[in-house]
C-alpha atoms as a PDB file:
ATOM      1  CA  UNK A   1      84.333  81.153 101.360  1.00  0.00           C
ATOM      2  CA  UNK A   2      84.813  84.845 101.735  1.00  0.00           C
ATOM      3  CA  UNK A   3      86.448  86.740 104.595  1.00  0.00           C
ATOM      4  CA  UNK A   4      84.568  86.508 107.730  1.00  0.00           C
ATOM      5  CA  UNK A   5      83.213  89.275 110.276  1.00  0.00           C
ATOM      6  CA  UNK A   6      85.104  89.941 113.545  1.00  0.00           C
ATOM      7  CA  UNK A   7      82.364  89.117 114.896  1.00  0.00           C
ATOM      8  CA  UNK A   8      82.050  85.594 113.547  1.00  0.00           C
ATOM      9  CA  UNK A   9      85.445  84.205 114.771  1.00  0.00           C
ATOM     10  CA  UNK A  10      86.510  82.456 117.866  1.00  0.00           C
ATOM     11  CA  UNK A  11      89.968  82.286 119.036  1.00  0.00           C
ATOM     12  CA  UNK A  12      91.319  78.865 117.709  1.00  0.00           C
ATOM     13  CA  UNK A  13      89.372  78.889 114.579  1.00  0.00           C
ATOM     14  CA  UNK A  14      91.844  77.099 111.919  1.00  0.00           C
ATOM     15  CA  UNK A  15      91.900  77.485 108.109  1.00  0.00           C
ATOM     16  CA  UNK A  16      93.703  74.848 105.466  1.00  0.00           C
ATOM     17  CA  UNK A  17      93.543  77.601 102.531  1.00  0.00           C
ATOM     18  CA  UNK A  18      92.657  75.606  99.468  1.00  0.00           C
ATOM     19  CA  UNK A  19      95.076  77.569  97.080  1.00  0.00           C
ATOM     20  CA  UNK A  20      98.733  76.128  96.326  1.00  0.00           C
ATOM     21  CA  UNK A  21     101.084  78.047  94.501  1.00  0.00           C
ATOM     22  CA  UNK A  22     104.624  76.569  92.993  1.00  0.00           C
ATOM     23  CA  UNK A  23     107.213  78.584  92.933  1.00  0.00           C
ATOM     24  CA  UNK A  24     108.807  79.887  89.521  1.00  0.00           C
ATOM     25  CA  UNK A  25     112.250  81.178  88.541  1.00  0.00           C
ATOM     26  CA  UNK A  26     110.071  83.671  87.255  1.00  0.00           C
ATOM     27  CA  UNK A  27     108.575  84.861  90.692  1.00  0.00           C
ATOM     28  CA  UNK A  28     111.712  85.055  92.160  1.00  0.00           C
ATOM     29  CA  UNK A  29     113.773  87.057  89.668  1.00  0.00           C
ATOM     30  CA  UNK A  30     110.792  89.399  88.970  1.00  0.00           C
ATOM     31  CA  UNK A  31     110.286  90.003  93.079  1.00  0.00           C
ATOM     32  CA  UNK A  32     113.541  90.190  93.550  1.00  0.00           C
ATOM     33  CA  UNK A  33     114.253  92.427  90.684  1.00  0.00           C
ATOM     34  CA  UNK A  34     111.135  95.163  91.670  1.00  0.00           C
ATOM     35  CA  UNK A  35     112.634  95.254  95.195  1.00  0.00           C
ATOM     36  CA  UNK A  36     116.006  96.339  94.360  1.00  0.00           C
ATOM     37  CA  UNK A  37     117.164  93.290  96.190  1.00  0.00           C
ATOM     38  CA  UNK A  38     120.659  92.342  94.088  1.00  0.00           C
ATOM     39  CA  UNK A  39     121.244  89.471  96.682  1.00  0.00           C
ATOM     40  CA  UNK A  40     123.284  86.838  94.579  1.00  0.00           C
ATOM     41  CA  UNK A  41     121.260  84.138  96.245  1.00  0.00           C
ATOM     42  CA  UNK A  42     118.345  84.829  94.599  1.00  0.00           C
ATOM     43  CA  UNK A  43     120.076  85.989  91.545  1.00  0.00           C
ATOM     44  CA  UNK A  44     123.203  84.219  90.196  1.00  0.00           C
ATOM     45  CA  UNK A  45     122.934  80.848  89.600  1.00  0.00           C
ATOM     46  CA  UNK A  46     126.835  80.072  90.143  1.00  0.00           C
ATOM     47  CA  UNK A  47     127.056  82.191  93.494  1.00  0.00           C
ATOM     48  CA  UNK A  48     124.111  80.150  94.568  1.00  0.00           C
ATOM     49  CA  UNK A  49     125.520  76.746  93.508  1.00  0.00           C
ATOM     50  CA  UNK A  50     128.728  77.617  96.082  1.00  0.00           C
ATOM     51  CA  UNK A  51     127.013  78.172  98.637  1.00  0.00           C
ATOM     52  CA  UNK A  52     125.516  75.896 101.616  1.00  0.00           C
ATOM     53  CA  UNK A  53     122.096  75.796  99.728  1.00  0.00           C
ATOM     54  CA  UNK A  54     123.681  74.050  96.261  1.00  0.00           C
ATOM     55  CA  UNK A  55     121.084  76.396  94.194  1.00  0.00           C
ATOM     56  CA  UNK A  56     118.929  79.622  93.942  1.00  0.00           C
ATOM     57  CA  UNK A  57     117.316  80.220  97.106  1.00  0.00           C
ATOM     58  CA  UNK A  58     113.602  82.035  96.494  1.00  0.00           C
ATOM     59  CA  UNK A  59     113.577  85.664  97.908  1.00  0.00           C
ATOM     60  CA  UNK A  60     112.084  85.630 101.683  1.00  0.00           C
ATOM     61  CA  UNK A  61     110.112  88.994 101.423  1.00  0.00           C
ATOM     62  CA  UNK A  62     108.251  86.877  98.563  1.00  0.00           C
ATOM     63  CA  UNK A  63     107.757  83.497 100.417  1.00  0.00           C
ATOM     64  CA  UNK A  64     106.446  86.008 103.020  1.00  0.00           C
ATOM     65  CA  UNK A  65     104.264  88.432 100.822  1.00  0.00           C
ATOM     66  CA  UNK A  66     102.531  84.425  99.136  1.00  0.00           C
ATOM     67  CA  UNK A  67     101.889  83.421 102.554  1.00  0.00           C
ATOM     68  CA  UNK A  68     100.072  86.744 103.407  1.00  0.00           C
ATOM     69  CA  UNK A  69      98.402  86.344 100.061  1.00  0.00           C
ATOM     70  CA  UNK A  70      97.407  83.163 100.121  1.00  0.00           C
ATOM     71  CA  UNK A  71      95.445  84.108 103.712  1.00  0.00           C
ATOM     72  CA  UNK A  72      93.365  86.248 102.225  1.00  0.00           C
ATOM     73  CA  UNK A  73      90.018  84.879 100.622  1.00  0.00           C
ATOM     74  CA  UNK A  74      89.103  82.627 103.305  1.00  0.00           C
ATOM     75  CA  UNK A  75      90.457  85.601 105.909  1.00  0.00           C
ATOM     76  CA  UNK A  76      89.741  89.293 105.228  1.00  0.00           C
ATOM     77  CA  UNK A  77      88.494  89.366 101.621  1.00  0.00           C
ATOM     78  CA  UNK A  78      85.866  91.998 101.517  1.00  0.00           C
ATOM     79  CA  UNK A  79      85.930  92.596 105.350  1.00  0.00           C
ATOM     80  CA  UNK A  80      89.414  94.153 106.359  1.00  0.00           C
ATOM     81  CA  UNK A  81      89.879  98.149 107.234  1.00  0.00           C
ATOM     82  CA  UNK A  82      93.852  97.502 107.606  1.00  0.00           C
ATOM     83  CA  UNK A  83      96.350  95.501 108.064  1.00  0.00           C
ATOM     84  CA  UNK A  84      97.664  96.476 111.648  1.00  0.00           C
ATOM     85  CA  UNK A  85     100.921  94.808 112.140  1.00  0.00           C
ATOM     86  CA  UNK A  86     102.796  91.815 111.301  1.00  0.00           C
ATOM     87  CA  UNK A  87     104.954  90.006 114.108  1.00  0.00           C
ATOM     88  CA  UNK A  88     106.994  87.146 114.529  1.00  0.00           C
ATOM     89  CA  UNK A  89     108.104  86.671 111.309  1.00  0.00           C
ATOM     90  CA  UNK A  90     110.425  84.054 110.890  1.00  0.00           C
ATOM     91  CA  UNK A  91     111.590  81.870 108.009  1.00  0.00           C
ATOM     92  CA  UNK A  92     112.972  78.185 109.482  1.00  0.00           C
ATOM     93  CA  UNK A  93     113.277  76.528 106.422  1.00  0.00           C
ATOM     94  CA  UNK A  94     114.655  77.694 102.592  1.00  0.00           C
ATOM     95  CA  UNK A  95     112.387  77.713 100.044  1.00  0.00           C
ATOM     96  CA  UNK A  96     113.918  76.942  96.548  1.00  0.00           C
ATOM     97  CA  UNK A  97     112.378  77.254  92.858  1.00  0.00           C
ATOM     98  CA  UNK A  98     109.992  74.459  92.207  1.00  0.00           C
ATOM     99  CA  UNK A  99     108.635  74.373  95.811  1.00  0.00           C
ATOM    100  CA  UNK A 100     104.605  74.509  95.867  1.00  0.00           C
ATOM    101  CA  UNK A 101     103.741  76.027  99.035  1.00  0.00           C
ATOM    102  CA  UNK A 102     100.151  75.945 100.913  1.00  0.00           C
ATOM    103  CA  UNK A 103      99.202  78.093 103.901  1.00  0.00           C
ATOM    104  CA  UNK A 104      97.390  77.847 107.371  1.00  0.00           C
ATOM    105  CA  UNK A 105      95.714  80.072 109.920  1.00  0.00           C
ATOM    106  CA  UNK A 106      94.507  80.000 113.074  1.00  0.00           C
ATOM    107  CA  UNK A 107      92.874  83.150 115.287  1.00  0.00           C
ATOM    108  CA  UNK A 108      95.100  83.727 118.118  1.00  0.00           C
ATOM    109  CA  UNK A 109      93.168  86.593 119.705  1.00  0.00           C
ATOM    110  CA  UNK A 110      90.369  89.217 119.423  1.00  0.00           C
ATOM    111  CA  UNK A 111      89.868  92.043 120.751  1.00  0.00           C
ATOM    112  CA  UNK A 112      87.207  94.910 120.346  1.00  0.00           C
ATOM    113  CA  UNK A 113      88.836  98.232 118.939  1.00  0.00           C
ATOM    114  CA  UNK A 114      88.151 101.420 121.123  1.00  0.00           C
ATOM    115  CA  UNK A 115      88.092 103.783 118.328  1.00  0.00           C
ATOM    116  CA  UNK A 116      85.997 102.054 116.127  1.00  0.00           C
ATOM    117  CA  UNK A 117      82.434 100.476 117.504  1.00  0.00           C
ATOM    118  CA  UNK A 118      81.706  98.968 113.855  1.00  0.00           C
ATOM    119  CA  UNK A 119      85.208  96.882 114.291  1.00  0.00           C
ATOM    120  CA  UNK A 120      87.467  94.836 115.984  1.00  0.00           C
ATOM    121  CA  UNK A 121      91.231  93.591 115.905  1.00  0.00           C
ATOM    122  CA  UNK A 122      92.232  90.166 114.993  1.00  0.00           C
ATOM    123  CA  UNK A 123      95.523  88.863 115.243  1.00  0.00           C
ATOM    124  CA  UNK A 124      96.172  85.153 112.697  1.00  0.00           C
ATOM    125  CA  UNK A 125      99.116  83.388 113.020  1.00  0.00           C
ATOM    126  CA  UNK A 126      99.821  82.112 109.674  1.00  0.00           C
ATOM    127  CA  UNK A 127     102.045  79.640 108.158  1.00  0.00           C
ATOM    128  CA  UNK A 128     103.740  78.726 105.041  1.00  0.00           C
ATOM    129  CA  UNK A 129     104.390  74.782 104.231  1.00  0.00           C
ATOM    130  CA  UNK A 130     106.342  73.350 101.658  1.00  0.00           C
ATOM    131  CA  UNK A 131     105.241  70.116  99.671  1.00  0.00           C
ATOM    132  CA  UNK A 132     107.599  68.163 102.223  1.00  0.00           C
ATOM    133  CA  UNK A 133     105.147  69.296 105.056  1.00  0.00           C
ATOM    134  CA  UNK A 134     108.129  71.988 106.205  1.00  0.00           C
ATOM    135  CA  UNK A 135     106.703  75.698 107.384  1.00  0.00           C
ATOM    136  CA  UNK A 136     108.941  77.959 105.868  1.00  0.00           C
ATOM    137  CA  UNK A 137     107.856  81.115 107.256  1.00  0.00           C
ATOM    138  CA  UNK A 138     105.203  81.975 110.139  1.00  0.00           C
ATOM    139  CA  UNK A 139     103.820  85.079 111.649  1.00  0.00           C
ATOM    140  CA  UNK A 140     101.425  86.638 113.003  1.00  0.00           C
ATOM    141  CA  UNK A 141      99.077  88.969 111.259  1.00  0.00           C
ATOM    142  CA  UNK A 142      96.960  92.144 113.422  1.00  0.00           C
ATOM    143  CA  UNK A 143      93.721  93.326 110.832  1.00  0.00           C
ATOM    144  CA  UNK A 144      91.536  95.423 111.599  1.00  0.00           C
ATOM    145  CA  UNK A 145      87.907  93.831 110.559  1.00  0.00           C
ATOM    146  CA  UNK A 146      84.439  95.200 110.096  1.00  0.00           C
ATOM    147  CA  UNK A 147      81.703  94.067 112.351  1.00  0.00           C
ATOM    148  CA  UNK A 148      78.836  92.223 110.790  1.00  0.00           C
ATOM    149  CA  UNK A 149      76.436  94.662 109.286  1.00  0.00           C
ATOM    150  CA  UNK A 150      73.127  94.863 111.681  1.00  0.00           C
END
């Protein structure tokens, strides 16, 4: 299913996205690597073992960015103007290599945009879940979406 209209969601409206993604050593060194994020963590596989988490924990700004990606086919493929904003984002749970992660939705509001009669803002709050049925990160997502076409 492709993204939707504004105009064709109601406040509520709840999406299990179909695509699961596990996560690879791979992903996380790369990520962290382009991001110029040296955070042992996510890097050194002896820091990581002494700390409280026994092992590499995966970069948040990447459990974050799948999330968002994840969203996007059954959300604002082929519909969005912009992303507005992105709130509430929190992480309650550690994700660590090896986890496969889904992602949910659900419409929290809509409202029609004053500058722009052919669209209207959206806000999703979206979640991350682990294989355990843990979210690991949540927020909530403001897009700026085209009307249906008359």
């Amino acid at each position: 299913m492709p993204g939707k209209y504004f105009d064709e969601w109601q406040v509520g409206d709840r999406i299990e996205h179909p695509i699961r993604r596990t996560v690879t050593e791979t992903d996380n060194l790369l990520f962290s690597t382009m991001t110029h994020n040296p955070q042992p963590l996510h890097l050194d596989a002896e820091a990581a073992k002494a700390s409280e988490f026994g092992q590499i924990l995966v970069n948040g700004t990447f459990s974050f960015a799948l999330m968002v990606g994840l969203t996007v086919g059954e959300t604002t493929l082929g519909t969005l103007v912009a992303n507005l904003g992105y709130d509430a984002v929190v992480m309650p749970k550690p994700v660590f290599i090896g986890d496969t992660l889904r992602a949910t939705s659900e419409v929290a509001a809509l409202k029609d945009s004053k500058s722009r009669p052919n669209a209207g803002i959206i806000t999703f709050r979206h979640e991350l879940i682990n294989q355990r049925g843990e979210v690991v990160c949540r927020c909530q997502r403001s897009a700026l979406l085209l009307r249906k076409p008359a």
